[in-house]
PDB file of N, CA and C in Angstrom:
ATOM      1  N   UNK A   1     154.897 -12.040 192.609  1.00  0.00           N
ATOM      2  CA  UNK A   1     153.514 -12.321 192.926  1.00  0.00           C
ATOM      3  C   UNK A   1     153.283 -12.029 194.404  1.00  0.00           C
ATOM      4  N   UNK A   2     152.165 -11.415 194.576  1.00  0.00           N
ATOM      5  CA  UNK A   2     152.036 -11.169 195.924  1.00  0.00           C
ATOM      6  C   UNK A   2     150.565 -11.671 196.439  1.00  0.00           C
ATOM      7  N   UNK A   3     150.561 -12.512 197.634  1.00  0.00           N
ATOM      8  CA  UNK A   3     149.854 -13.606 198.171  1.00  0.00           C
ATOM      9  C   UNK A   3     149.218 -13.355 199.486  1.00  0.00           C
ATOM     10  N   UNK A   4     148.169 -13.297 200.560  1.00  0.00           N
ATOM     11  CA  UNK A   4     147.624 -13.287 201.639  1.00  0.00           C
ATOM     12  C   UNK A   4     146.725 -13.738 201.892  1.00  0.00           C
ATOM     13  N   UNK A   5     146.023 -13.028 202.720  1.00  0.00           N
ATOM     14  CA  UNK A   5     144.582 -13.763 203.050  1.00  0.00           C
ATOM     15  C   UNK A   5     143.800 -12.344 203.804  1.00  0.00           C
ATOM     16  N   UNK A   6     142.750 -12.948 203.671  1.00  0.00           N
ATOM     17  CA  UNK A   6     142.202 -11.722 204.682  1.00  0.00           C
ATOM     18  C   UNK A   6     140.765 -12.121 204.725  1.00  0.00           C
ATOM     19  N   UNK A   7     140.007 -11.164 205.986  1.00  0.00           N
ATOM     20  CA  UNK A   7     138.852 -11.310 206.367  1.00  0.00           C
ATOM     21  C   UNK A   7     138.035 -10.206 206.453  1.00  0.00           C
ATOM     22  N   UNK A   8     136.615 -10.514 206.148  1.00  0.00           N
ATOM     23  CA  UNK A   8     135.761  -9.536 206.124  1.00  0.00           C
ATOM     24  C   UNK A   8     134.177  -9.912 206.284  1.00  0.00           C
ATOM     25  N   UNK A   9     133.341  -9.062 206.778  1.00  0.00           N
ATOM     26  CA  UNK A   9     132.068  -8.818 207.945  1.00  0.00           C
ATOM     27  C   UNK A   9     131.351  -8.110 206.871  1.00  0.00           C
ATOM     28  N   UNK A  10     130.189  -8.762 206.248  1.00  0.00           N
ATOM     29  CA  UNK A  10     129.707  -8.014 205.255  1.00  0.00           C
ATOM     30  C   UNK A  10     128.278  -7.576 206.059  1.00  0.00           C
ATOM     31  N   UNK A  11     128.119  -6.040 205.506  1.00  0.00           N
ATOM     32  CA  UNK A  11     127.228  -5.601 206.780  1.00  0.00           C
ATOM     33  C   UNK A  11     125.402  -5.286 206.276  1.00  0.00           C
ATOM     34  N   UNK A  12     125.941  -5.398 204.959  1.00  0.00           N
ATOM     35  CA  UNK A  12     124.526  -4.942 204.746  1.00  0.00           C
ATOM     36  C   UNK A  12     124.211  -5.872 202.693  1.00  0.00           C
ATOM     37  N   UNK A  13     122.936  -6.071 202.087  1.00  0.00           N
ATOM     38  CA  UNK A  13     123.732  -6.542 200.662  1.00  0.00           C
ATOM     39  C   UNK A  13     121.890  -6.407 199.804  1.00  0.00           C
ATOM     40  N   UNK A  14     122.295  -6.157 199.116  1.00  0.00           N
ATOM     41  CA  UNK A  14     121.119  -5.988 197.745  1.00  0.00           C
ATOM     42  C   UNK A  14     120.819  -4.706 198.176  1.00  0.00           C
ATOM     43  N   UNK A  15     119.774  -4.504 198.191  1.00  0.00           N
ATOM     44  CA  UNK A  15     119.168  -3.172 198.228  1.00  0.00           C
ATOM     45  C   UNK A  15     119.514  -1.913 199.253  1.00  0.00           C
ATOM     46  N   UNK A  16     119.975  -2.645 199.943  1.00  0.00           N
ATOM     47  CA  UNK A  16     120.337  -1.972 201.092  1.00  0.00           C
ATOM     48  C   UNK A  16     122.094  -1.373 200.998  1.00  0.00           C
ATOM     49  N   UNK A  17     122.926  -1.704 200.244  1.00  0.00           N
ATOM     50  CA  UNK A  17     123.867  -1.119 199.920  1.00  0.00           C
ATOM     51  C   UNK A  17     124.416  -0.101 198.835  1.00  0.00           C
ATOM     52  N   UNK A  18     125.438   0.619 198.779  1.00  0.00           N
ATOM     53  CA  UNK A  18     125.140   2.171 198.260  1.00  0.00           C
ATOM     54  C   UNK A  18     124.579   1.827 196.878  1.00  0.00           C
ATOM     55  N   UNK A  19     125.418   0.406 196.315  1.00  0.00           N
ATOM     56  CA  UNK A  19     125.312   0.548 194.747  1.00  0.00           C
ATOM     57  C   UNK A  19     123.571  -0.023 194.542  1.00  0.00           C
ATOM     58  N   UNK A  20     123.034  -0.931 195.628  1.00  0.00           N
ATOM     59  CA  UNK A  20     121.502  -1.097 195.536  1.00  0.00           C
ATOM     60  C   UNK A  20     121.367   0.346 195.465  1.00  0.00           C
ATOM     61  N   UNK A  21     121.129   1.123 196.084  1.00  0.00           N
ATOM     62  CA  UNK A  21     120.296   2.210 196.602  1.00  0.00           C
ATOM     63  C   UNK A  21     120.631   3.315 195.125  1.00  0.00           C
ATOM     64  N   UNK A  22     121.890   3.364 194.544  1.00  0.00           N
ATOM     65  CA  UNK A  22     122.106   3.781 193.488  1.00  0.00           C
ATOM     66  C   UNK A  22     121.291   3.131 192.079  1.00  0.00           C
ATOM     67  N   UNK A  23     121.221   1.656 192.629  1.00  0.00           N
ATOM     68  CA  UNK A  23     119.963   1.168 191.156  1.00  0.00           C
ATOM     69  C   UNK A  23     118.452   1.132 191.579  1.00  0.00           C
ATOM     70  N   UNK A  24     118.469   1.720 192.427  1.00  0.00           N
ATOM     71  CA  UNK A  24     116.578   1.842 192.734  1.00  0.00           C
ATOM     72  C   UNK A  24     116.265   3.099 192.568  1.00  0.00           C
ATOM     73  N   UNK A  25     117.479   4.156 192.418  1.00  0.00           N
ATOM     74  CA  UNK A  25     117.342   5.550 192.234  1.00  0.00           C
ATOM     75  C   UNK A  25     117.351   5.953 190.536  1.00  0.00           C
ATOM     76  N   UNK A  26     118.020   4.944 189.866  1.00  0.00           N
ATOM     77  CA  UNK A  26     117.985   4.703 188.413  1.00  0.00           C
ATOM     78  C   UNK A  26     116.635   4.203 187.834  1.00  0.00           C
ATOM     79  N   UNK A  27     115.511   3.783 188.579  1.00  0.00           N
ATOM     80  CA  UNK A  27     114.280   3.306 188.048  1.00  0.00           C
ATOM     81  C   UNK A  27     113.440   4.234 187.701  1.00  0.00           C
ATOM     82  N   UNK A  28     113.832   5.403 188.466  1.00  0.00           N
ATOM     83  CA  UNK A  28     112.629   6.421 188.184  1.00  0.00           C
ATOM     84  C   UNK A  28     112.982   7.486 187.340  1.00  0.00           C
ATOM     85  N   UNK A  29     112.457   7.864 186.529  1.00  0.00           N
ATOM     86  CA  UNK A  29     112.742   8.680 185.558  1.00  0.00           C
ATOM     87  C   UNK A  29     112.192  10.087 185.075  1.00  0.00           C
ATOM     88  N   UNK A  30     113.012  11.115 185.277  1.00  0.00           N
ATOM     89  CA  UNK A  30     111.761  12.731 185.860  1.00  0.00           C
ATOM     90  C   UNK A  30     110.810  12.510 184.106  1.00  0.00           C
ATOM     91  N   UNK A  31     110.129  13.192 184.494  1.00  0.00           N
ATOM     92  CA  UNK A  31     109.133  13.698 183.749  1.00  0.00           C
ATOM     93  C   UNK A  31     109.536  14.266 182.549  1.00  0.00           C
ATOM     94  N   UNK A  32     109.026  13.779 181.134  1.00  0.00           N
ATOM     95  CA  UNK A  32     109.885  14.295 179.794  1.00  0.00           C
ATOM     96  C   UNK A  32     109.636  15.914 179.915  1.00  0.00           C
ATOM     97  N   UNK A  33     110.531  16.699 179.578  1.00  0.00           N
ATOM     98  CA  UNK A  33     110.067  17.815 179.542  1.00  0.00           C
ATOM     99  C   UNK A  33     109.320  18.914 178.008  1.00  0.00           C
ATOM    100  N   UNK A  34     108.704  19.720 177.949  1.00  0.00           N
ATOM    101  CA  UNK A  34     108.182  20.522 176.967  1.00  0.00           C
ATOM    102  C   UNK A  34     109.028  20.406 175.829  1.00  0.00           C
ATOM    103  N   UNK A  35     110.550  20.651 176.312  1.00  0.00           N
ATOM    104  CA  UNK A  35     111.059  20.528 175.088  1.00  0.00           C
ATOM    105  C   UNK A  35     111.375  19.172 174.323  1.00  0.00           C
ATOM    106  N   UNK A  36     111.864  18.185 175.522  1.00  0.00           N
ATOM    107  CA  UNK A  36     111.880  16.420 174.545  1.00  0.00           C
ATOM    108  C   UNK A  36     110.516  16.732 173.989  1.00  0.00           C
ATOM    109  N   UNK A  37     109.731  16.601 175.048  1.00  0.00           N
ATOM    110  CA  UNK A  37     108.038  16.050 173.880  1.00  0.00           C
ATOM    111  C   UNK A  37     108.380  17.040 172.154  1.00  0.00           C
ATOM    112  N   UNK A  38     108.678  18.235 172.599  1.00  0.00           N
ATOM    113  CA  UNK A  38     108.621  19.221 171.237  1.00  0.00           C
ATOM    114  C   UNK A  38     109.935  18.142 170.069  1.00  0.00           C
ATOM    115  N   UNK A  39     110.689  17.400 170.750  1.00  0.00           N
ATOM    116  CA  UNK A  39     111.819  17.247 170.088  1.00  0.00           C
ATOM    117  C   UNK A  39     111.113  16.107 169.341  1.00  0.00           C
ATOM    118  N   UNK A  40     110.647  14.836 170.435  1.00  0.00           N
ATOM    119  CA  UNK A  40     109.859  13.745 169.710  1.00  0.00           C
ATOM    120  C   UNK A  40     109.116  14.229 168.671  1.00  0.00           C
ATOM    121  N   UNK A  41     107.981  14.938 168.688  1.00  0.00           N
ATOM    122  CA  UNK A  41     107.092  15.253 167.838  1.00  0.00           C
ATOM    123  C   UNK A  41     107.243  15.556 166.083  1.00  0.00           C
ATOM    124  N   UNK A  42     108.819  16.187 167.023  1.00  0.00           N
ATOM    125  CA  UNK A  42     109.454  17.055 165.498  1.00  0.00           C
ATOM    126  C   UNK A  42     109.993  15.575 164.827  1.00  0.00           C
ATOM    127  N   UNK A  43     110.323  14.959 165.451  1.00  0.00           N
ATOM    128  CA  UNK A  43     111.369  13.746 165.081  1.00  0.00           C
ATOM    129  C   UNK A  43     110.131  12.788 164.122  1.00  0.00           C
ATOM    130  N   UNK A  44     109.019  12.667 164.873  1.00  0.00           N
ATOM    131  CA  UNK A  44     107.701  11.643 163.994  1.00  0.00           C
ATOM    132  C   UNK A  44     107.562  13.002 162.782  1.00  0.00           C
ATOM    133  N   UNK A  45     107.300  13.818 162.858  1.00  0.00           N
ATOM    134  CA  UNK A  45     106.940  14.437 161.392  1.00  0.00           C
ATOM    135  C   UNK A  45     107.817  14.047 160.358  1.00  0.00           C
ATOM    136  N   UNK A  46     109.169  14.213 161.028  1.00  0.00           N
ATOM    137  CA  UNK A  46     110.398  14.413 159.936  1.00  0.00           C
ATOM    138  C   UNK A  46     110.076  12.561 159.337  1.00  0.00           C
ATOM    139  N   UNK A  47     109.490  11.604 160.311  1.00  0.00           N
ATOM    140  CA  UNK A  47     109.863  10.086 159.943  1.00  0.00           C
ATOM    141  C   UNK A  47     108.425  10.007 158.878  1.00  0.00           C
ATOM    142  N   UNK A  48     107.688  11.099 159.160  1.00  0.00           N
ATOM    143  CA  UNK A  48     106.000  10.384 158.364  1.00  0.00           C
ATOM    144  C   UNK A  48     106.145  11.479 156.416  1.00  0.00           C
ATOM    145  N   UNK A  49     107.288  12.602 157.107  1.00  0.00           N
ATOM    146  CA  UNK A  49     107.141  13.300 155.855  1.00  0.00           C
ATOM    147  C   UNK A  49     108.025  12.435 154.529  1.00  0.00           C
ATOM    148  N   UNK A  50     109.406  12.141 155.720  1.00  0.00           N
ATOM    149  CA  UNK A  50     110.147  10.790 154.612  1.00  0.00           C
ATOM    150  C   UNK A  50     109.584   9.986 154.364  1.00  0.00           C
ATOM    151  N   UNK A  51     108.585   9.045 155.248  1.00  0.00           N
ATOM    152  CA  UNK A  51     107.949   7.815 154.363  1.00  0.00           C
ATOM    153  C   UNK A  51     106.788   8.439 152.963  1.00  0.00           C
ATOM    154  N   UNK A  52     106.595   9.505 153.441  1.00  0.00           N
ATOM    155  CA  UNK A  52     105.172   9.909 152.585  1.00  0.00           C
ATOM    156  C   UNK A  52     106.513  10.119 151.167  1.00  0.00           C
ATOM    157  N   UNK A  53     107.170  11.140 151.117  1.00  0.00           N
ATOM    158  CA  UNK A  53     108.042  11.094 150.026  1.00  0.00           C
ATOM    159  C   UNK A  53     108.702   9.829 149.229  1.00  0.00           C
ATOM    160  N   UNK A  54     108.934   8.968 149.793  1.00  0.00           N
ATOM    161  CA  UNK A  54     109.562   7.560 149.389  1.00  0.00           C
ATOM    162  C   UNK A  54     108.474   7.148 149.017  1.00  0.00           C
ATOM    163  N   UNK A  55     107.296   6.802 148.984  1.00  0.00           N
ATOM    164  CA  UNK A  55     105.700   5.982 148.919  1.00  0.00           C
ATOM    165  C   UNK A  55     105.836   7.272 147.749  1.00  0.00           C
ATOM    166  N   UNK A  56     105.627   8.406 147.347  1.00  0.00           N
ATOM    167  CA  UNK A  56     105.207   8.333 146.150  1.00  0.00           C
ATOM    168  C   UNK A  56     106.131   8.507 145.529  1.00  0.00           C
ATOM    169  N   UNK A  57     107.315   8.968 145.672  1.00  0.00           N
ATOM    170  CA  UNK A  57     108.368   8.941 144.696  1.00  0.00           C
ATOM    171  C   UNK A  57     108.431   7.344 143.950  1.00  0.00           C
ATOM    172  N   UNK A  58     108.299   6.174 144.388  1.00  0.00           N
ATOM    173  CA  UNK A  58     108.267   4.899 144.137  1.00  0.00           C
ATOM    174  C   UNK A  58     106.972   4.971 143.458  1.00  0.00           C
ATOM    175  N   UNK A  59     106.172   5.119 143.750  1.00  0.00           N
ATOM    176  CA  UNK A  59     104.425   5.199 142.830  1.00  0.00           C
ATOM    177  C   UNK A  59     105.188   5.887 141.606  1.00  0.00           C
ATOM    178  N   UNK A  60     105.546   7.184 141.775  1.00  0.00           N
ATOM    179  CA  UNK A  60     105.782   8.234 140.760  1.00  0.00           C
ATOM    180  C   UNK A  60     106.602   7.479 139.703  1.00  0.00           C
ATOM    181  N   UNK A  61     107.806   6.749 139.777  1.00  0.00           N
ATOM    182  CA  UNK A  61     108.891   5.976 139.072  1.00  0.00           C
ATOM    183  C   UNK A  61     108.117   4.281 138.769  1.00  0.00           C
ATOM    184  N   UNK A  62     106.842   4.132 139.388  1.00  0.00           N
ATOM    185  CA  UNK A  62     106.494   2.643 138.741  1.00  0.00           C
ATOM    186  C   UNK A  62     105.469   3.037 138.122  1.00  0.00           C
ATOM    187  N   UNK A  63     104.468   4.161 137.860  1.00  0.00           N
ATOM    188  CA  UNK A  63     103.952   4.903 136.992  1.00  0.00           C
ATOM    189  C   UNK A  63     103.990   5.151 135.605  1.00  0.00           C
ATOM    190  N   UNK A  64     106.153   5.353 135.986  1.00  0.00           N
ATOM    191  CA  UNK A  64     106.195   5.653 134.600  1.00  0.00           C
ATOM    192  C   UNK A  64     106.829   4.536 134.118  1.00  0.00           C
ATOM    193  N   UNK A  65     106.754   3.381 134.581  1.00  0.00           N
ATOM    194  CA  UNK A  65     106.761   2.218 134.142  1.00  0.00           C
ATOM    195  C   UNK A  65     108.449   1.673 134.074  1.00  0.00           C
ATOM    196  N   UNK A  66     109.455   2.552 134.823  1.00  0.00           N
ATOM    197  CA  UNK A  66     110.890   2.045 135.595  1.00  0.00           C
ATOM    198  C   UNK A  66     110.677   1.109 136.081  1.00  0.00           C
ATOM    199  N   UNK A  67     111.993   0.060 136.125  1.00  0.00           N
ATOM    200  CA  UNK A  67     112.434  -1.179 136.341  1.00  0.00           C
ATOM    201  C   UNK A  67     112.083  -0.900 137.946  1.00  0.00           C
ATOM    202  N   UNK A  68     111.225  -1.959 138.450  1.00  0.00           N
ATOM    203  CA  UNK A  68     111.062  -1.843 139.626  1.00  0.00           C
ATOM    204  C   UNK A  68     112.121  -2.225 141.139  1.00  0.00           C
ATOM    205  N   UNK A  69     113.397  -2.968 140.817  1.00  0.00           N
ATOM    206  CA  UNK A  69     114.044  -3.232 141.479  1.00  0.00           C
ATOM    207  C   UNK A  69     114.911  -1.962 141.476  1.00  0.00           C
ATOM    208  N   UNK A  70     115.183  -0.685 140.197  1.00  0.00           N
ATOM    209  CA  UNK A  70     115.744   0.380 139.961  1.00  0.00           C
ATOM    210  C   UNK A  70     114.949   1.571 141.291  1.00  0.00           C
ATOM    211  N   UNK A  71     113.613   1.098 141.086  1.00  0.00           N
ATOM    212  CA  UNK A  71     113.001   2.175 141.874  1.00  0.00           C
ATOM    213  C   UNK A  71     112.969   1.866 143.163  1.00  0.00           C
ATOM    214  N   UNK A  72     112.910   0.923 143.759  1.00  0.00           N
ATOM    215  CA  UNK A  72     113.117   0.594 145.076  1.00  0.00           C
ATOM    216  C   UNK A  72     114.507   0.980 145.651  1.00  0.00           C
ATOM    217  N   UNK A  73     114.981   0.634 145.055  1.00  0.00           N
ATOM    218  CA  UNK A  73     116.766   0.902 145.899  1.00  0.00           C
ATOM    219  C   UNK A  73     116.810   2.343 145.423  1.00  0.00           C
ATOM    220  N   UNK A  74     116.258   3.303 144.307  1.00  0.00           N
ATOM    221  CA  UNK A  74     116.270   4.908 144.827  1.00  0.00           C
ATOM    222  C   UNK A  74     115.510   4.973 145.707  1.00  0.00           C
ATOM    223  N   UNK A  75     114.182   4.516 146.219  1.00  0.00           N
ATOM    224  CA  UNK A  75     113.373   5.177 147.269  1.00  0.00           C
ATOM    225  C   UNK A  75     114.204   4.618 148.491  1.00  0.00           C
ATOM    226  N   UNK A  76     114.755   3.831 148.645  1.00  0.00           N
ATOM    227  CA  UNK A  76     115.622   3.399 149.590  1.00  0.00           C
ATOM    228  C   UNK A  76     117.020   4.383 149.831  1.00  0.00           C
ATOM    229  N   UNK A  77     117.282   4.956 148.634  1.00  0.00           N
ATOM    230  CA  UNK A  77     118.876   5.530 148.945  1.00  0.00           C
ATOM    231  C   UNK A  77     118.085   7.252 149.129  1.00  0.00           C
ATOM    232  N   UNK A  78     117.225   7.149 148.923  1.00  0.00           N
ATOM    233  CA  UNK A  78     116.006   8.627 148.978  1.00  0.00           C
ATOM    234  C   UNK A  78     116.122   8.774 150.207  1.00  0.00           C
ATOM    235  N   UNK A  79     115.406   7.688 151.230  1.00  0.00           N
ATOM    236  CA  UNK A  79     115.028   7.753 152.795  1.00  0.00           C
ATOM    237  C   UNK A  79     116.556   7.565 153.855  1.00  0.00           C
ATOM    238  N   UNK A  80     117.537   6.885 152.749  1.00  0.00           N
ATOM    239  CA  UNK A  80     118.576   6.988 153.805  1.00  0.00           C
ATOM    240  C   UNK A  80     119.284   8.515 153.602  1.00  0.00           C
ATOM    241  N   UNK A  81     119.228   9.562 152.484  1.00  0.00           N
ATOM    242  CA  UNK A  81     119.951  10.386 152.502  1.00  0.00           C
ATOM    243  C   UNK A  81     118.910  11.290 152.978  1.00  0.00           C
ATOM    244  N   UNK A  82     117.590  11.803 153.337  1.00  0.00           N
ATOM    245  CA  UNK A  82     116.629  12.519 153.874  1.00  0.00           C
ATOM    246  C   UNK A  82     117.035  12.423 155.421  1.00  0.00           C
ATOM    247  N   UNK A  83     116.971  10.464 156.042  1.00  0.00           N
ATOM    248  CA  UNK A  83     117.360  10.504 157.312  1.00  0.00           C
ATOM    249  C   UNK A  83     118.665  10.953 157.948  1.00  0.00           C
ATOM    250  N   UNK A  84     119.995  10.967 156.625  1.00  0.00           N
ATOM    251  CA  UNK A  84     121.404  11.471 157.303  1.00  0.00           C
ATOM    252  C   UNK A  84     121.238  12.591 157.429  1.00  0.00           C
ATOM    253  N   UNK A  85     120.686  13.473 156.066  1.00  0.00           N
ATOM    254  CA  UNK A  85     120.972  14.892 156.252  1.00  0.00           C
ATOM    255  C   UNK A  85     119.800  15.331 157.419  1.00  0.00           C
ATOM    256  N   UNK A  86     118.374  14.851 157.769  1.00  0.00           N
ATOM    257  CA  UNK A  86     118.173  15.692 159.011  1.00  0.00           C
ATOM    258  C   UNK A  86     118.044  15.454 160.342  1.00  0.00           C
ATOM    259  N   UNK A  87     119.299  14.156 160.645  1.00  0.00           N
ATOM    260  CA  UNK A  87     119.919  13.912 162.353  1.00  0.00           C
ATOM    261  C   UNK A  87     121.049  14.823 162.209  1.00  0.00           C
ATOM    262  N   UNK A  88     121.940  15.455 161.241  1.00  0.00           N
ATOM    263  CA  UNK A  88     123.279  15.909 161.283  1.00  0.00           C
ATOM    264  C   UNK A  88     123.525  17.105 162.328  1.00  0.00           C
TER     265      UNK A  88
END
């Protein structure tokens, strides 16, 4: 085990030291660019075209008068295999 002591002169503290000055430089955030916005946009279609498909595929299967707890957990296993296959 190794044991001492020591002393130290602290010179500067919060904002004013590198790791402050490193988290006030983390607040600001550039400007999304053409392509995120293009990426978001694409990302809400892909989320409004899956809900629109699940909403009637579920209409479509309680229509024809399927067990409704049957049709829910397909429109459910519908929207989770639509959402895996188009983040991959």
């Amino acid at each position: 085990m190794i044991s001492g002591s020591a002393s130290a002169v602290v010179v500067t503290t919060g904002l004013n030291t590198e790791f402050g000055k490193i988290a006030e430089h983390l607040k600001f955030r550039p400007p999304e660019t053409e392509f995120e916005h293009g990426v978001k946009q694409f990302g809400y279609f892909l989320m409004i075209v899956t809900l629109v498909l699940v909403m009637a595929i579920l209409a479509i299967n309680i229509y024809f008068k399927r067990s409704l707890l049957d049709s829910v957990l397909f429109s459910l296993a519908l929207a989770v295999g639509l959402t895996r296959n188009c983040c991959l």
